[in-house]
N, C-alpha and C. Protein backbone atom coordinates (compact mmCIF):
# COMPACT_ATOMS: atom_id res chain seq x y z
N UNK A 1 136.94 73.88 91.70
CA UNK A 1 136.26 74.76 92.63
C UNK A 1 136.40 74.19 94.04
N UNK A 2 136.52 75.39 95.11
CA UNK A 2 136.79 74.49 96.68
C UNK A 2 135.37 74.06 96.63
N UNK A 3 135.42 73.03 97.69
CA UNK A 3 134.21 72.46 98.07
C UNK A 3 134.30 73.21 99.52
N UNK A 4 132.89 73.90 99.11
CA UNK A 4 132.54 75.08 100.58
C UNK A 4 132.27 73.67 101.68
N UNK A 5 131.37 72.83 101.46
CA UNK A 5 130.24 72.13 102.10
C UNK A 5 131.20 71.23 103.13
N UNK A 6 132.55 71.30 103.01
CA UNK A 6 133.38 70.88 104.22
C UNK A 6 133.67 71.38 105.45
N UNK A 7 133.22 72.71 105.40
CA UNK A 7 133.61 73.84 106.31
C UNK A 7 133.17 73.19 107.92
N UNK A 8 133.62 73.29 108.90
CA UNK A 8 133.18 72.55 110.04
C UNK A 8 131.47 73.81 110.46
N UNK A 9 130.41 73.14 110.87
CA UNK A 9 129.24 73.51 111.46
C UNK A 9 129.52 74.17 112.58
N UNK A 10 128.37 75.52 112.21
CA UNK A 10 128.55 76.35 113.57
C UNK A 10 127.31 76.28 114.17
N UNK A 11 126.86 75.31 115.34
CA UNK A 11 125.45 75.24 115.64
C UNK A 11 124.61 74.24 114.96
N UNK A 12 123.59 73.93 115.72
CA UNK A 12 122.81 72.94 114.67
C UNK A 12 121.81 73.69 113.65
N UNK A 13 121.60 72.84 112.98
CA UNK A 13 120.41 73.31 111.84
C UNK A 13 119.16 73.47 112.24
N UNK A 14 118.39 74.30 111.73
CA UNK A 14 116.96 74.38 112.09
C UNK A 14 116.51 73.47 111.15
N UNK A 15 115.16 72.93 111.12
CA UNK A 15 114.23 72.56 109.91
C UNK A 15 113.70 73.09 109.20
N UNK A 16 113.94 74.30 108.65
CA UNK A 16 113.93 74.92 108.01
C UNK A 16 115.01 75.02 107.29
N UNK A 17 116.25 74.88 107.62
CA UNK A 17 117.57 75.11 107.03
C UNK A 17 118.12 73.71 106.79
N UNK A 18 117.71 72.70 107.39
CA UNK A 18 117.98 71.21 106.66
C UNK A 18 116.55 71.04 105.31
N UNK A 19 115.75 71.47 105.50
CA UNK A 19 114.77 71.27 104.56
C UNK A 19 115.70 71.80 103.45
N UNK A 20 115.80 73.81 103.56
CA UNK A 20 116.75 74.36 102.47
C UNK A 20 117.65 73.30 101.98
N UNK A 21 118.49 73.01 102.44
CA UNK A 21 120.14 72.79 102.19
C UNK A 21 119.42 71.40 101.42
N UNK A 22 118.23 70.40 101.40
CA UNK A 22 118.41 69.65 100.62
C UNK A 22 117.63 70.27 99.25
N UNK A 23 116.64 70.80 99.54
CA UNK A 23 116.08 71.54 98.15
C UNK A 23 116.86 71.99 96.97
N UNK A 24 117.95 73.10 97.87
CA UNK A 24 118.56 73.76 97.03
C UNK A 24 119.81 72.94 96.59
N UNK A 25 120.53 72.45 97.51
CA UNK A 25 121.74 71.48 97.28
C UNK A 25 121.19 70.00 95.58
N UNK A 26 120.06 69.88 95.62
CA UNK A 26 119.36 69.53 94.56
C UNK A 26 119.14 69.96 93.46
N UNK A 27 119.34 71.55 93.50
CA UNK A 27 119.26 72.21 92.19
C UNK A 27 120.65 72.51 91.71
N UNK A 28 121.07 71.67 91.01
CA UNK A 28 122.56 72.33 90.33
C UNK A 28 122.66 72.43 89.32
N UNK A 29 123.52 73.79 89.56
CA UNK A 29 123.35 74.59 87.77
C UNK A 29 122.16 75.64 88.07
N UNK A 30 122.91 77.00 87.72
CA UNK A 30 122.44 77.87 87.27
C UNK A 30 120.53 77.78 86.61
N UNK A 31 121.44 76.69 85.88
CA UNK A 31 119.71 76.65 84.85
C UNK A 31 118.73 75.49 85.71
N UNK A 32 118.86 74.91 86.68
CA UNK A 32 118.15 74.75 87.47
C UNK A 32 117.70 74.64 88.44
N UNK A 33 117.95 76.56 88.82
CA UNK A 33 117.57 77.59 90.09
C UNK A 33 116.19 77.55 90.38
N UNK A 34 115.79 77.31 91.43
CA UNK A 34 114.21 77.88 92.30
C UNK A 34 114.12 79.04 92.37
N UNK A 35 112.98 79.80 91.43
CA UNK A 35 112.92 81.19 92.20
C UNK A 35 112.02 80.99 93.27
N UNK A 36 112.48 82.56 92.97
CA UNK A 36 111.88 82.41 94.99
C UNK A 36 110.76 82.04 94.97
N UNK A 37 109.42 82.66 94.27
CA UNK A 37 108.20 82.69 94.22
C UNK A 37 108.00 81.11 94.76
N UNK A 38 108.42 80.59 93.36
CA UNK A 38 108.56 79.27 94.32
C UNK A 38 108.61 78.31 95.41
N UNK A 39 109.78 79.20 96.24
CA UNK A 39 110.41 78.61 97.32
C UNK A 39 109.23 79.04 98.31
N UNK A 40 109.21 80.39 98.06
CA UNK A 40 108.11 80.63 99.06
C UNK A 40 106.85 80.05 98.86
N UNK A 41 106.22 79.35 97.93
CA UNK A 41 105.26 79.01 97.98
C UNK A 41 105.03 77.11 98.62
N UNK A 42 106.20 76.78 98.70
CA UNK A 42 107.04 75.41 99.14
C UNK A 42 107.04 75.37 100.26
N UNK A 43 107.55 76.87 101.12
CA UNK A 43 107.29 77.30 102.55
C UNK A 43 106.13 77.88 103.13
N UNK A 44 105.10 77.22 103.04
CA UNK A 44 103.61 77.84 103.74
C UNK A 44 103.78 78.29 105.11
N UNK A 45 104.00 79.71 105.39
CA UNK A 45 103.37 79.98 106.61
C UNK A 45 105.17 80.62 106.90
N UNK A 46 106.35 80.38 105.66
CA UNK A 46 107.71 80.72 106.27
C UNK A 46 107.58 82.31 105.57
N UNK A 47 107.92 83.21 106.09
CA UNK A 47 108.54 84.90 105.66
C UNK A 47 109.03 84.71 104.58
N UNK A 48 109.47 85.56 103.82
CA UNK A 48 110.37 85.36 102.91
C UNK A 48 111.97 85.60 103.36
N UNK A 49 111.62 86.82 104.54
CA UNK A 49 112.53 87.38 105.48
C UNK A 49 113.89 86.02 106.13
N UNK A 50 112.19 84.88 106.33
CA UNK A 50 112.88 84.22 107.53
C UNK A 50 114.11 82.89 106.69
N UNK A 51 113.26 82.93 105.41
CA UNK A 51 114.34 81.96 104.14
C UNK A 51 115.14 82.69 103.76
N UNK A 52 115.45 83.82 103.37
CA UNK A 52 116.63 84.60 103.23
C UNK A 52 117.76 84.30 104.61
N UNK A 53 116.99 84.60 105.46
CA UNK A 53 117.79 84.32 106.81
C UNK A 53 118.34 82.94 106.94
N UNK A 54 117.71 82.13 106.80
CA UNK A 54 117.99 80.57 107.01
C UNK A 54 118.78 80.39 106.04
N UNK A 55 119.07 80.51 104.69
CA UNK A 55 119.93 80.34 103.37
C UNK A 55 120.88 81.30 103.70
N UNK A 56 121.06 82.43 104.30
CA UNK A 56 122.64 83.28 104.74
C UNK A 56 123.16 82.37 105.71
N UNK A 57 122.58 81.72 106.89
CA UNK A 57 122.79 81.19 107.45
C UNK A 57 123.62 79.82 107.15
N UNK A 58 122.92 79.29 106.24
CA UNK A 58 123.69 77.65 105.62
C UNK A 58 125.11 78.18 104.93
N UNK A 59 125.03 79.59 104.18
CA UNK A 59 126.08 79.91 104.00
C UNK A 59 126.96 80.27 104.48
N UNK A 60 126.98 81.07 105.24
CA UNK A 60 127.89 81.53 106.46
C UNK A 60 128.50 80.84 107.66
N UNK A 61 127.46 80.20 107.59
CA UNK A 61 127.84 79.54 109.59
C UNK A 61 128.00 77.96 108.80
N UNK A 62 127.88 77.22 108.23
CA UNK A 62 127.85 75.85 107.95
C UNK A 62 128.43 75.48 106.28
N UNK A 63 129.03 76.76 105.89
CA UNK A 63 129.50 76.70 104.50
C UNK A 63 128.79 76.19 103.26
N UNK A 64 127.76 75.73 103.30
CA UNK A 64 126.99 75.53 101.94
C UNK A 64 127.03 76.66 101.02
N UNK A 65 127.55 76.03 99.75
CA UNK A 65 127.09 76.20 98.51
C UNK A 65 126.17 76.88 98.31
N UNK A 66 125.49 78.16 98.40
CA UNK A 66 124.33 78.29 97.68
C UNK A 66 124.35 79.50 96.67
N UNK A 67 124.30 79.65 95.88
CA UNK A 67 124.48 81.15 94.75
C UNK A 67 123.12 81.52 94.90
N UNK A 68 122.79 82.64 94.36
CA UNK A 68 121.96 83.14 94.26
C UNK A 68 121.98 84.19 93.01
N UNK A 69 120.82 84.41 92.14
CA UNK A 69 121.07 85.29 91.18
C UNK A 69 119.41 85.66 90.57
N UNK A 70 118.89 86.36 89.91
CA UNK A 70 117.56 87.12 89.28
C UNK A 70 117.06 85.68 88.93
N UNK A 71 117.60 84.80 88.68
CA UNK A 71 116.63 83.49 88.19
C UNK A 71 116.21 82.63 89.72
N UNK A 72 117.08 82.85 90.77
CA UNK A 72 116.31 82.23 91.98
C UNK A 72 117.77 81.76 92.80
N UNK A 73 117.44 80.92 93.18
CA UNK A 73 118.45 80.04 94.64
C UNK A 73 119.04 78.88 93.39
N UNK A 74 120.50 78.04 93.55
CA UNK A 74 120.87 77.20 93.01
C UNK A 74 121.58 76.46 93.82
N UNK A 75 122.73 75.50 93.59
CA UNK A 75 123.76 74.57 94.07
C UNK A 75 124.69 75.37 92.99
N UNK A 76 125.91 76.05 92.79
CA UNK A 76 126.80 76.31 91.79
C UNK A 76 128.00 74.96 91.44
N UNK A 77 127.67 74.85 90.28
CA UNK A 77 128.63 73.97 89.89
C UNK A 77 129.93 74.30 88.86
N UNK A 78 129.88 75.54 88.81
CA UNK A 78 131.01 75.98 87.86
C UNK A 78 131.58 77.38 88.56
N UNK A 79 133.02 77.26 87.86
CA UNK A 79 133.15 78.56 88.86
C UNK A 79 132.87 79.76 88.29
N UNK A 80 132.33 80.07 86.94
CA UNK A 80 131.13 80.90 86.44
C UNK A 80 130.40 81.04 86.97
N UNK A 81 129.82 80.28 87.32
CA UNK A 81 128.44 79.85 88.08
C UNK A 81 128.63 81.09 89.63
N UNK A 82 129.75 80.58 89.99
CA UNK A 82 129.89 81.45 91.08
C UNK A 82 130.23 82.63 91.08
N UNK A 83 130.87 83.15 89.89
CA UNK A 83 131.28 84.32 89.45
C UNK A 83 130.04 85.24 89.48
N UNK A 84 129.54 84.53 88.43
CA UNK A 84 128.02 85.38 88.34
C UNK A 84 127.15 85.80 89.19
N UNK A 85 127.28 84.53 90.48
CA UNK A 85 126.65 85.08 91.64
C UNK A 85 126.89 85.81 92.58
N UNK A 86 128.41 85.94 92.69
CA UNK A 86 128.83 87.29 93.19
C UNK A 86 129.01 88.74 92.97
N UNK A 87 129.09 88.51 91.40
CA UNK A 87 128.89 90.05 90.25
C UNK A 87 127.09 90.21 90.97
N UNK A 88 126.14 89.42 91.11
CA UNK A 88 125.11 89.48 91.59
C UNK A 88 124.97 90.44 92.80
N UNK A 89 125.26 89.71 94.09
CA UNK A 89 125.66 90.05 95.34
C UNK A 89 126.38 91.65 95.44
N UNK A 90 127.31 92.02 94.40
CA UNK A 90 128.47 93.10 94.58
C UNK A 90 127.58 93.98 93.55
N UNK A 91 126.63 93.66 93.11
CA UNK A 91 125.53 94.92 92.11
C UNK A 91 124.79 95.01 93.23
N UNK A 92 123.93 93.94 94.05
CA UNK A 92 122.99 94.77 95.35
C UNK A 92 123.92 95.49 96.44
N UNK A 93 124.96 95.19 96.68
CA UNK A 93 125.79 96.04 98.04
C UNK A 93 125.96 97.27 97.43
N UNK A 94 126.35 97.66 95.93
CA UNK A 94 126.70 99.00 95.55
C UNK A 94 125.41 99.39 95.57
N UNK A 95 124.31 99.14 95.00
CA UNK A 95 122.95 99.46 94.93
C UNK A 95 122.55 100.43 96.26
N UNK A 96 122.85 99.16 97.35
CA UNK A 96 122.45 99.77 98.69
C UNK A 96 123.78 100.54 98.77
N UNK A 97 124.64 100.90 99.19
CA UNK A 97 125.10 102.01 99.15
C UNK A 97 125.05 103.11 98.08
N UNK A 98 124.69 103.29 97.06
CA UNK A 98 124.02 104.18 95.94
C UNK A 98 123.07 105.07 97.25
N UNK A 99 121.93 104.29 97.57
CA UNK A 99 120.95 104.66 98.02
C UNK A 99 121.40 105.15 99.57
N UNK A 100 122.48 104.47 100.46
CA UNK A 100 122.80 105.17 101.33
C UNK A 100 123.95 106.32 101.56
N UNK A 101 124.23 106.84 99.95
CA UNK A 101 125.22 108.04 99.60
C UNK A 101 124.16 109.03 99.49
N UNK A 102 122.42 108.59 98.85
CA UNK A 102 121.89 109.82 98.40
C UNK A 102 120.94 110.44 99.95
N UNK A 103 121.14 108.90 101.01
CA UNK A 103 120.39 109.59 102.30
C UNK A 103 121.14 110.65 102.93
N UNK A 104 122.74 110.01 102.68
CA UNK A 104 123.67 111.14 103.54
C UNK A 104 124.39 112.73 102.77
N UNK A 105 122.93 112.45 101.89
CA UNK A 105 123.73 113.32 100.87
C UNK A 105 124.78 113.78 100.00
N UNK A 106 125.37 112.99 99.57
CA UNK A 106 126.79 112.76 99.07
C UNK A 106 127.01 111.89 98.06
N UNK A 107 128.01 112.31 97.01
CA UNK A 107 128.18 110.69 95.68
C UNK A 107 128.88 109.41 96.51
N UNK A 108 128.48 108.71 95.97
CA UNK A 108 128.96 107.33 95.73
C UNK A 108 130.59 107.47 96.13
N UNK A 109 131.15 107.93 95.27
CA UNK A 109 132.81 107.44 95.64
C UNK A 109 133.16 108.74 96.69
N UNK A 110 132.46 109.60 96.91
CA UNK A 110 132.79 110.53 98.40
C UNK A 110 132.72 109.42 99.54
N UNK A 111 131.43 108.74 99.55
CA UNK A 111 130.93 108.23 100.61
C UNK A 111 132.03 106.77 100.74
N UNK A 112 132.46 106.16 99.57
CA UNK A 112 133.41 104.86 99.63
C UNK A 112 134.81 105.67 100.56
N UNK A 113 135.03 106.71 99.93
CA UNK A 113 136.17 107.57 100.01
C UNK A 113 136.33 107.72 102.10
N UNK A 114 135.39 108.06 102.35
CA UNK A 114 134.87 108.64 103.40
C UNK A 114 134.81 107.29 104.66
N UNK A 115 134.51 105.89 103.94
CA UNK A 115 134.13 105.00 104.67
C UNK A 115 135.40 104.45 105.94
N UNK A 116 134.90 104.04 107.09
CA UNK A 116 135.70 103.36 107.92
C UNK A 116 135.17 101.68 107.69
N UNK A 117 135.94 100.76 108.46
CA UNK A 117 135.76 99.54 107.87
C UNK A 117 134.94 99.19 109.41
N UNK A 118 133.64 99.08 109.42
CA UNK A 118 133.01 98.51 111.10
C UNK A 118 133.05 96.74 111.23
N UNK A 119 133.47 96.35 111.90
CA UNK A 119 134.03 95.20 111.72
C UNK A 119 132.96 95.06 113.42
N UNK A 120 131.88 94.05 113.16
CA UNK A 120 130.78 94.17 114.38
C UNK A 120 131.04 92.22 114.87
N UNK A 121 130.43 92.27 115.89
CA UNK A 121 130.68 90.55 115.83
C UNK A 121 128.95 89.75 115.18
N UNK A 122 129.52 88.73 114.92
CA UNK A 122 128.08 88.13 114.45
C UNK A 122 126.71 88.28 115.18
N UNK A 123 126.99 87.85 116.38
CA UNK A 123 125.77 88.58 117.59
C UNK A 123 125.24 90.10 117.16
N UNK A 124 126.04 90.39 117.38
CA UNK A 124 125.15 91.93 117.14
C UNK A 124 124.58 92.41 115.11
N UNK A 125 125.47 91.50 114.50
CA UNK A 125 124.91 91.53 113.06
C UNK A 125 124.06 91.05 113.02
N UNK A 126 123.53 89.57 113.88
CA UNK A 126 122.53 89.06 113.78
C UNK A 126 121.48 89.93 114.84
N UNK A 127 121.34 90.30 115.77
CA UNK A 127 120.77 91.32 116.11
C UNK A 127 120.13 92.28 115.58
N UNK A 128 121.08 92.86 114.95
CA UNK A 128 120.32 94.35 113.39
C UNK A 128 119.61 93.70 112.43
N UNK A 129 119.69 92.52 112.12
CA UNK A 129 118.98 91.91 111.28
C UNK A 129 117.68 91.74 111.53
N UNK A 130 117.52 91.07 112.92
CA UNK A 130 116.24 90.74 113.57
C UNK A 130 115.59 92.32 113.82
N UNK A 131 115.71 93.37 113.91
CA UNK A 131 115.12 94.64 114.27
C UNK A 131 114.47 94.79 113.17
C-alpha cells in the first residue's frame, strides 16, 4: 500500500488536527476504529462539523491516512481496509446525488448523464463548506 503520510504539508496543523492525526493514526485496523460518538465525546466543546472538517483536512492537504466507515474513524492498514472505505465514501456521494436527482426532479442516471465536471479551487470549496 502507498504510504499517503509522505505527501509534503500544505499549511500548518491546528490542535485540533495534530491531536486527530495522533488519536486516529493510533487506531489501526478497521477493528480498531473510534466511532464518532466517541470522538466527539473526547472533543468537549469541538462540533462534530468542525472534526469532520479537521480529519478532511489531514487528508487532503497533509495526506494522512485516515478511512472512515459505519464503525467510526481508523489508520487503514490493508488495502481492503481501504477498499472498504472508499465503497463507503462512493455509497454517501451516490446517496447525495440520489437525493439531489429527486430535488431537480429527475433519475439518477439522467442527472449523471446530464452532469458537467465543476472543477472549483480549494478556496472557494472551502468557502461552501463554511456557509
Amino acid at each position: 500500500m502507498e504510504d499517503l503520510s509522505i505527501r509534503p504539508d500544505h499549511g500548518q496543523m491546528t490542535d485540533l488536527e495534530k491531536d486527530l492525526k495522533e488519536l486516529i493514526g493510533a487506531r489501526r485496523g478497521e477493528g480498531n476504529a473510534i466511532p464518532r460518538e466517541r470522538l466527539m465525546d473526547l472533543f468537549d466543546g469541538v462540533s462534530e462539523r468542525q472534526v469532520r472538517r479537521a480529519i478532511k483536512h489531514l487528508v487532503m492537504e497533509h495526506g494522512i491516512p485516515i478511512a472512515s466507515g459505519p464503525c467510526g474513524y481508523y489508520t487503514p492498514v490493508t488495502e481492503e481496509e481501504v477498499d472498504r472505505s472508499c465503497r463507503y465514501y462512493h455509497g454517501y456521494a451516490m446517496a447525495c446525488l440520489t437525493v439531489e436527482s429527486r430535488l431537480r426532479g429527475c433519475s439518477l442516471p439522467a442527472l449523471v448523464g446530464q452532469m458537467g465536471m465543476d472543477f472549483i479551487s480549494r478556496k472557494d470549496a472551502k468557502d461552501a463548506e463554511e456557509e
